[in-house]
Protein backbone atom coordinates (compact mmCIF):
# COMPACT_ATOMS: atom_id res chain seq x y z
CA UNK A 1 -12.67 -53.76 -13.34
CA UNK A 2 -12.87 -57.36 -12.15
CA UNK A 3 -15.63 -59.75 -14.21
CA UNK A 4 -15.87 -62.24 -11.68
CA UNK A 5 -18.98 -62.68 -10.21
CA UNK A 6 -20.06 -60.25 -7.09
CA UNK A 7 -23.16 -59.97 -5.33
CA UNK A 8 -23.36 -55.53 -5.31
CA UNK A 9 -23.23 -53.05 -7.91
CA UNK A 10 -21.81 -50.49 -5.87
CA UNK A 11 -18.79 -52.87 -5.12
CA UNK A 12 -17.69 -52.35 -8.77
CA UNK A 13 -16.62 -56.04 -8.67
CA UNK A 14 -13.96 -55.92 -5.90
CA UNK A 15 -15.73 -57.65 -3.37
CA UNK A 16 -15.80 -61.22 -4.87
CA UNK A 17 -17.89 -64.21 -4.71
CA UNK A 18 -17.27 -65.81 -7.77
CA UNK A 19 -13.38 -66.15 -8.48
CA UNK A 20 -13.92 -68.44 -11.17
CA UNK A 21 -17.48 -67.06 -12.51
CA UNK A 22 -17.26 -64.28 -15.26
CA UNK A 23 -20.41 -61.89 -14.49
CA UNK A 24 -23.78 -62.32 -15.79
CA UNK A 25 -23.93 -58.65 -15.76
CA UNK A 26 -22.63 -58.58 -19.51
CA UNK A 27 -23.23 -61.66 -20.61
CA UNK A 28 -22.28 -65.15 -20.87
CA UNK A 29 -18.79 -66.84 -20.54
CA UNK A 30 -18.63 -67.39 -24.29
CA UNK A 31 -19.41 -64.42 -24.68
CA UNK A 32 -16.46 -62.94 -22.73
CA UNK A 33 -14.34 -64.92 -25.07
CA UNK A 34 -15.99 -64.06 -28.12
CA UNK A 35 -15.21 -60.23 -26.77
CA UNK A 36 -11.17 -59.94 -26.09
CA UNK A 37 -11.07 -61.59 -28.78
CA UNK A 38 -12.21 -59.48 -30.97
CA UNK A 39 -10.50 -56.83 -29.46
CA UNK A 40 -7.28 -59.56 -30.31
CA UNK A 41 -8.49 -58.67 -33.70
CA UNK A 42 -8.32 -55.01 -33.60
CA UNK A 43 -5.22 -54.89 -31.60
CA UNK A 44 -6.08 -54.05 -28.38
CA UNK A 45 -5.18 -55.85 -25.48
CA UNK A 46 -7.61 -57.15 -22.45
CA UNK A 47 -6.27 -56.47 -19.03
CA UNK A 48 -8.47 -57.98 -16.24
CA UNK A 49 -9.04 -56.92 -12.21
CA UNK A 50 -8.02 -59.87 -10.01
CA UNK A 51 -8.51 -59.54 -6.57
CA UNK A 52 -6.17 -62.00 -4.34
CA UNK A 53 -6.48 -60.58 -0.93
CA UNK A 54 -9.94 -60.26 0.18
CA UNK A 55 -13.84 -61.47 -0.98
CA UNK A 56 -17.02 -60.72 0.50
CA UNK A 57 -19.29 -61.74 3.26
CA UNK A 58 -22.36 -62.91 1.37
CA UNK A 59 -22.98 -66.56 2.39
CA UNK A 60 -23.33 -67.97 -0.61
CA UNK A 61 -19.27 -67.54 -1.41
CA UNK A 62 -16.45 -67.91 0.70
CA UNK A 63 -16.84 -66.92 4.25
CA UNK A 64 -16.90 -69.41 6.74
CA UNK A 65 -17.38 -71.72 3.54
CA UNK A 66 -18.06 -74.86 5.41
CA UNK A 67 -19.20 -73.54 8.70
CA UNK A 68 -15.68 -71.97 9.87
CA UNK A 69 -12.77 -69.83 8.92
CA UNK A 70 -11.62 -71.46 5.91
CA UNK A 71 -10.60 -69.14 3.82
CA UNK A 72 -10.26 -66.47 6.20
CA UNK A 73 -8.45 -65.70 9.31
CA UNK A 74 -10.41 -66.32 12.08
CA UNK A 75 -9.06 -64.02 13.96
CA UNK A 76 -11.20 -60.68 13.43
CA UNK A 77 -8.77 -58.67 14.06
CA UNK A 78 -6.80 -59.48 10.83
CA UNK A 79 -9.56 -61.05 8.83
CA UNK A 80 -11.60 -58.27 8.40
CA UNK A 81 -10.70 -55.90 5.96
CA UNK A 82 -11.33 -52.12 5.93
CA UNK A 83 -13.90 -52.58 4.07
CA UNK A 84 -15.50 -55.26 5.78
CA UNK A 85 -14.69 -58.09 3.78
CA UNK A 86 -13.10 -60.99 4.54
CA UNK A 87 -9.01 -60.77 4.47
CA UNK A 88 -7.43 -64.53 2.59
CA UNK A 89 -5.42 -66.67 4.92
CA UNK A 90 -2.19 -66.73 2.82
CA UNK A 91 -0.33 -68.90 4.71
CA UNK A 92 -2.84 -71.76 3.83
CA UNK A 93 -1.44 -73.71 0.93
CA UNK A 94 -5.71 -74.43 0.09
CA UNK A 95 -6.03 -71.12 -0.17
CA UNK A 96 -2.90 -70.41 -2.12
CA UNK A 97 -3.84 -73.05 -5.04
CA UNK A 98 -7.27 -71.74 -5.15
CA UNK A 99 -5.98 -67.72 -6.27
CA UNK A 100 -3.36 -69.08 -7.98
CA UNK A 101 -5.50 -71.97 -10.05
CA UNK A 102 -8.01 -68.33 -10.51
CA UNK A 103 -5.11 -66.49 -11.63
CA UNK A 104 -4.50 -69.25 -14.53
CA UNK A 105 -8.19 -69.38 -15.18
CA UNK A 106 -8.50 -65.93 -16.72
CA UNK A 107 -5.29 -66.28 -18.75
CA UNK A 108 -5.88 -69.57 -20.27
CA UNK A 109 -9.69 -69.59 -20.43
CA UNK A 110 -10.00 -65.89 -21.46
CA UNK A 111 -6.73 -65.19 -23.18
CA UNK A 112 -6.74 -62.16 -21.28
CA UNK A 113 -3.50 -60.21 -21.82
CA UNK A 114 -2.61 -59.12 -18.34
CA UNK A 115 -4.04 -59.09 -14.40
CA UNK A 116 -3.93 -55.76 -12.87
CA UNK A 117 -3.88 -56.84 -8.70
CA UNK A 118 -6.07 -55.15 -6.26
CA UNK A 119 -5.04 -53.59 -2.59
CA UNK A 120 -1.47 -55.50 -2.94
CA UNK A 121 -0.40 -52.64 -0.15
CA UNK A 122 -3.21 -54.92 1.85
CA UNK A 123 -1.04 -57.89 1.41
CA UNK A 124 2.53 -57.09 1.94
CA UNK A 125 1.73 -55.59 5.08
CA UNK A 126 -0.88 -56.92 8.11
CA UNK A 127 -3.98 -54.85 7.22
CA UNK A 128 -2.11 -52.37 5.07
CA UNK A 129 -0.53 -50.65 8.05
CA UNK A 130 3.77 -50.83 7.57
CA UNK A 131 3.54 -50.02 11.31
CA UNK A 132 2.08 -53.67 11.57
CA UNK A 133 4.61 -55.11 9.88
CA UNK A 134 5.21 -57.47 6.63
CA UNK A 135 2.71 -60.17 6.05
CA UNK A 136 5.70 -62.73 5.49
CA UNK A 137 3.27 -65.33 4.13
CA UNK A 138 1.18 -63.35 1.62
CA UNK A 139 4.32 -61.86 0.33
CA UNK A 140 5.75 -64.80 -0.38
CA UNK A 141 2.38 -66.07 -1.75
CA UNK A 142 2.66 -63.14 -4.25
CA UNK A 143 6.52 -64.36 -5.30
CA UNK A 144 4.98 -67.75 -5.65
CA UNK A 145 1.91 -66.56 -7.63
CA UNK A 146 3.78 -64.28 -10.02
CA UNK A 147 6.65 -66.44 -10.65
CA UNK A 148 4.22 -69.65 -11.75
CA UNK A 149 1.87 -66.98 -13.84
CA UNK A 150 5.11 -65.70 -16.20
CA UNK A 151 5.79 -69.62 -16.15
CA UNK A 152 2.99 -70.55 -17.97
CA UNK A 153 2.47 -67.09 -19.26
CA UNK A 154 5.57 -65.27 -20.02
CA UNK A 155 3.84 -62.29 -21.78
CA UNK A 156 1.35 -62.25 -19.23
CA UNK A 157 1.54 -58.47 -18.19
CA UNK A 158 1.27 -57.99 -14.08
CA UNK A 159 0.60 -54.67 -12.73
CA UNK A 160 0.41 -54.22 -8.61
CA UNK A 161 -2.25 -51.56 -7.00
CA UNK A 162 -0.07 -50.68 -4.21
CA UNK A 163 0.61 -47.10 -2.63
CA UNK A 164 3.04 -48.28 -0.13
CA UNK A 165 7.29 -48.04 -0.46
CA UNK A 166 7.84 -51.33 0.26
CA UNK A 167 11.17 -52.32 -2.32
CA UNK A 168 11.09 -54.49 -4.84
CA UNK A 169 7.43 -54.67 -6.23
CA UNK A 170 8.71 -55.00 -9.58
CA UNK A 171 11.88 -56.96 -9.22
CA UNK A 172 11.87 -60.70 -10.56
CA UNK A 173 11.23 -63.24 -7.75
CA UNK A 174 14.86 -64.48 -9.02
CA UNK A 175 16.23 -61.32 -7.58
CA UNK A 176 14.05 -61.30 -4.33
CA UNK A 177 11.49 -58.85 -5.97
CA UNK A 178 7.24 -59.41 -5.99
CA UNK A 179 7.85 -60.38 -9.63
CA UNK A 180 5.14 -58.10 -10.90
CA UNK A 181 5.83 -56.40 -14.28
CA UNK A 182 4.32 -52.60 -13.18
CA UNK A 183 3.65 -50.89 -9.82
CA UNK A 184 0.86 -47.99 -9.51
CA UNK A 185 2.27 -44.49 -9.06
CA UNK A 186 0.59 -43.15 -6.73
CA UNK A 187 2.60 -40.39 -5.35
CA UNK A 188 2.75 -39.28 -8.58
CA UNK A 189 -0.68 -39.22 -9.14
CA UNK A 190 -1.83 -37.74 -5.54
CA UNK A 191 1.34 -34.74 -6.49
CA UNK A 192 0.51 -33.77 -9.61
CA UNK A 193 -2.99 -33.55 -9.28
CA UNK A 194 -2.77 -31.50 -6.23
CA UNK A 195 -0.70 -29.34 -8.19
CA UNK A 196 -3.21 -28.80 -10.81
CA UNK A 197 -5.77 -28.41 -8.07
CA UNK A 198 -3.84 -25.48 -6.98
CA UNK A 199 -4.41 -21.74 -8.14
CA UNK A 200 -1.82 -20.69 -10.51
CA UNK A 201 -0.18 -17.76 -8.18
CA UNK A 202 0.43 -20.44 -5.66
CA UNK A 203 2.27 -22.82 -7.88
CA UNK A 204 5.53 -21.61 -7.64
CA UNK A 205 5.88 -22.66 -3.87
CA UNK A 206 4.57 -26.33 -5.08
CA UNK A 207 6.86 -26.38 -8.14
CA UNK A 208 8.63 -29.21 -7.15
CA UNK A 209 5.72 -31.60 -6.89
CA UNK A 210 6.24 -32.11 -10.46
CA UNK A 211 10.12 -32.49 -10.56
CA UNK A 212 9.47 -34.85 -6.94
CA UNK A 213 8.89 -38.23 -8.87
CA UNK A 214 12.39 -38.15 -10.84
CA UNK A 215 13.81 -38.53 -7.27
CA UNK A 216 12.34 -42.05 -6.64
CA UNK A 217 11.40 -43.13 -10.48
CA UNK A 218 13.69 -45.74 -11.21
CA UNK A 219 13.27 -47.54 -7.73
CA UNK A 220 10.23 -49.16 -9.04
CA UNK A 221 8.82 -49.66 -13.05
CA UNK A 222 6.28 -47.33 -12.35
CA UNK A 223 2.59 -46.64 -14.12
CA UNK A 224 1.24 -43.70 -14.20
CA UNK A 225 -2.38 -44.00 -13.13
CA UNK A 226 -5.75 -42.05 -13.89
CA UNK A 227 -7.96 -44.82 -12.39
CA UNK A 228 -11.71 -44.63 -11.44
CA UNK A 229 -10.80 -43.91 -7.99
CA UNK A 230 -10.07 -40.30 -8.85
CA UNK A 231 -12.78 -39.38 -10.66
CA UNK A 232 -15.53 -40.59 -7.83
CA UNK A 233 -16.68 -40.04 -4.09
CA UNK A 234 -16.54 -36.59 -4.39
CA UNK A 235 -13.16 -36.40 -5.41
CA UNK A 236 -14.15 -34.29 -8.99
CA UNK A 237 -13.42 -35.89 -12.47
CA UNK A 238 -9.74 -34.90 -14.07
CA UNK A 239 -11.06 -32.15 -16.72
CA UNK A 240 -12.93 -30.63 -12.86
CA UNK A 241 -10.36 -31.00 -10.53
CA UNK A 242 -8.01 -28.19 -13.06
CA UNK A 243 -8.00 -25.00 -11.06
CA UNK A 244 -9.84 -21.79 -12.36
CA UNK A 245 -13.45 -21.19 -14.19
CA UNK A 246 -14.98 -23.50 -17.29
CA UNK A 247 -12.68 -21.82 -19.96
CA UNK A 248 -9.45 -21.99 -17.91
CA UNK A 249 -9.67 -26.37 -17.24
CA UNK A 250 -9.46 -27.12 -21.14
CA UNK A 251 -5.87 -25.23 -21.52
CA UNK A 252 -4.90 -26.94 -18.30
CA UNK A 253 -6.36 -30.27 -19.29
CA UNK A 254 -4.42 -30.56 -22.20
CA UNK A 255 -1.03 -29.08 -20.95
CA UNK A 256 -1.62 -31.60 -18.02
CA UNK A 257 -2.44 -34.43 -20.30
CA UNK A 258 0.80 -33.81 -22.47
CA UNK A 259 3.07 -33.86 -19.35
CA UNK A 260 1.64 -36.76 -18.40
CA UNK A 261 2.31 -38.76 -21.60
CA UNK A 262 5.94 -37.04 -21.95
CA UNK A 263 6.81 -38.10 -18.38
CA UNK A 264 8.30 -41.96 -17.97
CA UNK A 265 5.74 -44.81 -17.45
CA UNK A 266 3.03 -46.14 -18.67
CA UNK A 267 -0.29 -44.73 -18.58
CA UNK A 268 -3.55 -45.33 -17.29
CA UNK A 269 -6.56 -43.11 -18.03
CA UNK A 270 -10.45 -43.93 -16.56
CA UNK A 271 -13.31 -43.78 -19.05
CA UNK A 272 -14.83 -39.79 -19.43
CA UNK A 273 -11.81 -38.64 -19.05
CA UNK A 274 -11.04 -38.12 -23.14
CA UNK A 275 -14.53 -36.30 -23.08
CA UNK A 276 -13.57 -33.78 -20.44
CA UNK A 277 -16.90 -34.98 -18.35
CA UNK A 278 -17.46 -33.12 -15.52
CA UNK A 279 -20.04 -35.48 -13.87
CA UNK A 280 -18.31 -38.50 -11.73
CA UNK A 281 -18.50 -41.72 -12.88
CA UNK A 282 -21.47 -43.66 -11.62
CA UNK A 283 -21.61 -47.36 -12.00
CA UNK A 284 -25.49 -47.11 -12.66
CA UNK A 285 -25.10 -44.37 -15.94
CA UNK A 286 -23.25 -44.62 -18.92
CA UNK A 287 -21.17 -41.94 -19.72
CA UNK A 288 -21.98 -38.72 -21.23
CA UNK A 289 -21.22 -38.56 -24.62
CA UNK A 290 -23.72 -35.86 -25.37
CA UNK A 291 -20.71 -33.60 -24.39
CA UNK A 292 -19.20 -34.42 -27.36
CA UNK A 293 -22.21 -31.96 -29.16
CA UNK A 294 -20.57 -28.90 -27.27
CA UNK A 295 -17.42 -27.45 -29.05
CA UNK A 296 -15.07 -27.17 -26.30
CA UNK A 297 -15.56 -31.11 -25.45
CA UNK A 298 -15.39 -32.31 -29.24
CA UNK A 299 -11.72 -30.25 -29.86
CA UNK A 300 -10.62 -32.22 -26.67
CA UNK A 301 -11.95 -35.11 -27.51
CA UNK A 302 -9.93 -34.60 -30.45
CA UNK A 303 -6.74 -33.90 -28.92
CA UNK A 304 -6.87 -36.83 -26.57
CA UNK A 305 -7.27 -39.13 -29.94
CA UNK A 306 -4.16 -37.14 -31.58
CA UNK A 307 -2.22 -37.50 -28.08
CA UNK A 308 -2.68 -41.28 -27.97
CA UNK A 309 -1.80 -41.62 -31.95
CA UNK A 310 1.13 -39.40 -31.31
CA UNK A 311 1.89 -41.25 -28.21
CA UNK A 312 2.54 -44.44 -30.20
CA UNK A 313 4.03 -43.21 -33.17
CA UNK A 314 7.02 -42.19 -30.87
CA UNK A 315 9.03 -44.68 -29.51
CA UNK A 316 11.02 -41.89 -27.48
CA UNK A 317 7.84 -41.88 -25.32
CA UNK A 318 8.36 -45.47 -24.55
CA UNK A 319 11.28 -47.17 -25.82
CA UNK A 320 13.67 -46.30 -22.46
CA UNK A 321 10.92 -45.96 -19.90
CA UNK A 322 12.70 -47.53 -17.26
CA UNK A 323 16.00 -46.91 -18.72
CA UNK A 324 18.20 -43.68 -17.03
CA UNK A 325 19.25 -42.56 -20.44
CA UNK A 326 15.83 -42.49 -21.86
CA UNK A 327 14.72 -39.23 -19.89
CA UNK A 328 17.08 -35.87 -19.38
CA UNK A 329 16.21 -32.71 -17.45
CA UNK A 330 16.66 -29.75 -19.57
CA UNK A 331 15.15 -26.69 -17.22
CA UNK A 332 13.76 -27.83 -13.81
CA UNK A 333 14.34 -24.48 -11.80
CA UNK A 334 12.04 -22.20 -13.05
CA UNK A 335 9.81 -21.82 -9.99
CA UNK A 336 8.94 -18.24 -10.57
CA UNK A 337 7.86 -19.49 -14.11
CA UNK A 338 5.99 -22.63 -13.51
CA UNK A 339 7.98 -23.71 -16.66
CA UNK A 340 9.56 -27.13 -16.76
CA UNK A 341 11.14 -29.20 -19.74
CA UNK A 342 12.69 -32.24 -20.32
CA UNK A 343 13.94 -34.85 -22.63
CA UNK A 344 12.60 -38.02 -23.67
CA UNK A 345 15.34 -40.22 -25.62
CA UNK A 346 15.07 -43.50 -27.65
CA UNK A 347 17.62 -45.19 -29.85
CA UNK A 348 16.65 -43.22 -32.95
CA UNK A 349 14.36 -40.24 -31.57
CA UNK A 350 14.83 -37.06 -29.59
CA UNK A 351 12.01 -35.25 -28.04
CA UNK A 352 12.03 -32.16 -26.39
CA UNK A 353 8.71 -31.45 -24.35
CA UNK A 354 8.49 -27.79 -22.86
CA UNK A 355 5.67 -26.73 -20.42
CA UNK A 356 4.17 -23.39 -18.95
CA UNK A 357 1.94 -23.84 -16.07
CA UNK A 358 1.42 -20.21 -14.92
CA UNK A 359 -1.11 -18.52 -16.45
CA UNK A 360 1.31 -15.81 -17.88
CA UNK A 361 2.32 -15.33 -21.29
CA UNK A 362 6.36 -16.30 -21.07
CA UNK A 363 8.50 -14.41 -23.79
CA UNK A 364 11.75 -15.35 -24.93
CA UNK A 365 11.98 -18.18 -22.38
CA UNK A 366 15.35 -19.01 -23.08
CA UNK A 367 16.81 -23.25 -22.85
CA UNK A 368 19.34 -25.11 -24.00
CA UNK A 369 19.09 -28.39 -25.65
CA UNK A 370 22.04 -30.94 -25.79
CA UNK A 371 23.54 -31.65 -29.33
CA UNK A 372 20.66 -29.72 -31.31
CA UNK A 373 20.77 -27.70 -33.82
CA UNK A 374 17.25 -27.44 -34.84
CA UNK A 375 13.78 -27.82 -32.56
CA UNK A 376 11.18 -28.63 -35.39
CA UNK A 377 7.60 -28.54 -32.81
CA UNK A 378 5.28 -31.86 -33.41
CA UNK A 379 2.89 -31.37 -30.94
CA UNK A 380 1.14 -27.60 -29.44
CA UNK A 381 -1.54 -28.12 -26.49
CA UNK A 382 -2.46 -24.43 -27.37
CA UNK A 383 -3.59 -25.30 -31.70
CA UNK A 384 -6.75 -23.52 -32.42
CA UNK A 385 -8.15 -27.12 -34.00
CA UNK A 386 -7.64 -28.22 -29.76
CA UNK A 387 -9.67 -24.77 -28.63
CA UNK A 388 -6.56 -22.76 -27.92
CA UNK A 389 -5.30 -19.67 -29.79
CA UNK A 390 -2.89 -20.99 -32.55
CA UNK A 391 -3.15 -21.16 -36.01
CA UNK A 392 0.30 -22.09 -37.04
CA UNK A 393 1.15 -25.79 -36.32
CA UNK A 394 5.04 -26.50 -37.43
CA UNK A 395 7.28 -24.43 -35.84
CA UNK A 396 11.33 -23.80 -36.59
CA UNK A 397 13.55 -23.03 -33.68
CA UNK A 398 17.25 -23.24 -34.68
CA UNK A 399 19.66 -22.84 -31.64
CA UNK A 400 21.74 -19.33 -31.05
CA UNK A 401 24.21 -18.41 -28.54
CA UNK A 402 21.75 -19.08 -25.72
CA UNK A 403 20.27 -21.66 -26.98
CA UNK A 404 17.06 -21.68 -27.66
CA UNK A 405 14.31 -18.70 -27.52
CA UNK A 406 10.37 -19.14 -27.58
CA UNK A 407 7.12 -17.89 -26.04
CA UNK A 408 5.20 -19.75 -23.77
CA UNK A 409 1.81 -19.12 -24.03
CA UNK A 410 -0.37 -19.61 -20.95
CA UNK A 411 -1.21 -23.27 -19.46
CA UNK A 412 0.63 -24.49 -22.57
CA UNK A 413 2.94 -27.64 -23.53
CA UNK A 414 4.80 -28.37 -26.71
CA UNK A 415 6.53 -31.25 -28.13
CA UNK A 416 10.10 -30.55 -30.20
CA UNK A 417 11.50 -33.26 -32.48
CA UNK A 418 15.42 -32.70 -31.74
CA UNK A 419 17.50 -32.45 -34.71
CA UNK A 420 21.45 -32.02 -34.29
């Protein structure tokens, strides 16, 4: 979330008054420092909330800053944001070294690894609306921005918030792009999580929500994100939003969690979520790890930790994310099924993932698997150490006539190491 300084709690930080303040909330400035880098020191990289496109009303910060529109447009009808902040005046060069001398400030200062950008959809187009038209003069703030960061930061990793289809986000400015390093999927998001909203008898109609964002995936280097906006306002944390009673969101949890990390991009997922909380975040509580004294949240907590190690420990996952050889449908027309599965590919790895969404036992699901030989299974959603029904953790498929034969428990996923 952003650090710099803001004057409400609720805001979660992204109405701004301090753009060059770090918090008092948690502590001091040296303090800050003293904490990414220790997380340096365990390997874990710091990636920081900026927000360049709007700040808040208080008058102690930036509106009307020395008695006029300084910062701001001072034409209401463009400076006011929809969330009745102030919209930045782009086209002002002031206000252009000010984000961009903020910008530096965190990286250099902080050492933090990365700036994740707020409401960019806000800036490329005149209050977010593409019916308004292209903000010519924050986009090309953004190229200017961007381009000077990976100059003085080259590793510096740049990730855009932005919904819209606007082409290019991730582009180098050299090749007429935004220049940011990762763009928000949010189609995906909105698709698949509607899909998992939706009762199992109805998911063969809305099958192809989950094939949809193959279609458009390499237009953009896309991250897949589980942010805290979906797990607030009413919208139902991950583990709730699964269709069906208590017992029936863990299966569906963890088949939807292993889709997720098979599928190309990177990944983003909010605090809770490993836990299975039910409760929404709340900026005022801490989370609630007493969960983890109930069964059913412990074995997921546990397979979240074994997804992430596994995650890592397989460069197929990762390696060719953005690369058209790196991914390879192997069944995406099984809409009476709910059964999808796919290939992910690296330079020295082969990974077959296979998924049953229906809540039907599938027997002898027959696929085919280029080249292989063998299917030697890594990975079950449905192991009894997770909460689900299996004992039995390495399984041998070797490849006959048709291909290959398994069953497909219900709201299941497994992961194959491909061997030819």
């Amino acid at each position: 979330m952003p650090l710099n300084e803001y004057p409400s709690d609720e805001s979660w930080g992204y109405q701004g008054t301090g753009f060059f303040s770090p918090t008092s909330r948690y502590g001091t400035g040296r303090q800050l420092k003293m904490f990414v880098d220790a997380c340096h020191r365990n390997g874990i990289g710091v990636i920081m909330d900026f927000v360049p496109v709007h700040f808040a009303v208080d008058d102690y910060g930036l509106a009307r800053f020395d008695g006029t529109a300084l910062y701001e447009y001072p034409n209401g009808a463009v400076g006011v944001s929809e969330w009745g902040s102030c919209n930045f005046m782009h086209s002002r060069g002031e206000v252009r070294s000010f984000l961009q001398s903020a910008a530096n400030y965190w990286l250099k200062e902080f050492h933090m690894d990365g700036l994740r950008m707020d409401a960019i959809s806000r800036a490329i187009y005149w209050q977010g609306n593409p019916e308004r038209g292209v903000n010519l003069n924050a986009v090309e703030f953004l190229r200017y921005m961007n381009q000077g960061i990976k100059g003085l930061h080259p590793s510096a990793i740049l990730a855009a918030e932005d919904s819209t289809s606007y082409p290019g986000v991730t582009k180098a400015v050299s090749e007429g792009g935004l220049g940011f390093d990762y763009k928000w999927d949010m189609g995906w998001m909105n698709d698949t999580l509607n899909y998992f909203r939706t009762a199992p008898k109805y998911r063969s109609e809305n099958y192809h929500k989950l094939t949809f964002s193959m279609m458009y995936y390499y237009d953009d280097r896309f991250l897949l994100p589980l942010s805290h906006d979906e797990v607030v306002h009413g919208k139902a944390t991950i583990l709730q939003k699964m269709n069906g009673e208590y017992e029936e969101k863990f299966p569906q949890a963890r088949a939807f969690y292993m889709y997720m990390y098979a599928h190309p991009g990177k990944k983003l997922n909010f605090m809770g979520n490993e836990i299975g909380q039910f409760r929404e975040w709340d900026e005022k509580r801490q989370q609630d790890w007493s969960l983890l004294d109930y069964p059913k949240h412990r074995e997921f907590h546990r397979f979240m930790a074994d997804l992430n190690a596994f995650y890592l420990a397989h460069p197929a996952f990762f390696e060719k994310d953005y690369e058209r050889d790196g991914f390879r449908w192997i069944d995406c027309h099984q809409e009476a099924g709910c059964i999808y599965a796919f290939e992910r590919i690296s330079a020295k790895e082969r990974i077959a993932a296979v998924f049953n969404f229906s809540g039907k036992v599938w027997k002898d699901y027959h696929f085919q698997v280029e080249n292989a030989a063998v299917l030697k299974r890594l990975l079950s959603s449905n192991q009894n150490i997770y909460g689900g029904s299996e004992k039995e953790k390495d399984v041998l498929l070797k490849a006959g006539e048709g291909g290959f034969s398994v069953t497909l428990q219900p709201f299941s996923a497994e992961y194959y190491e491909v061997d030819n």
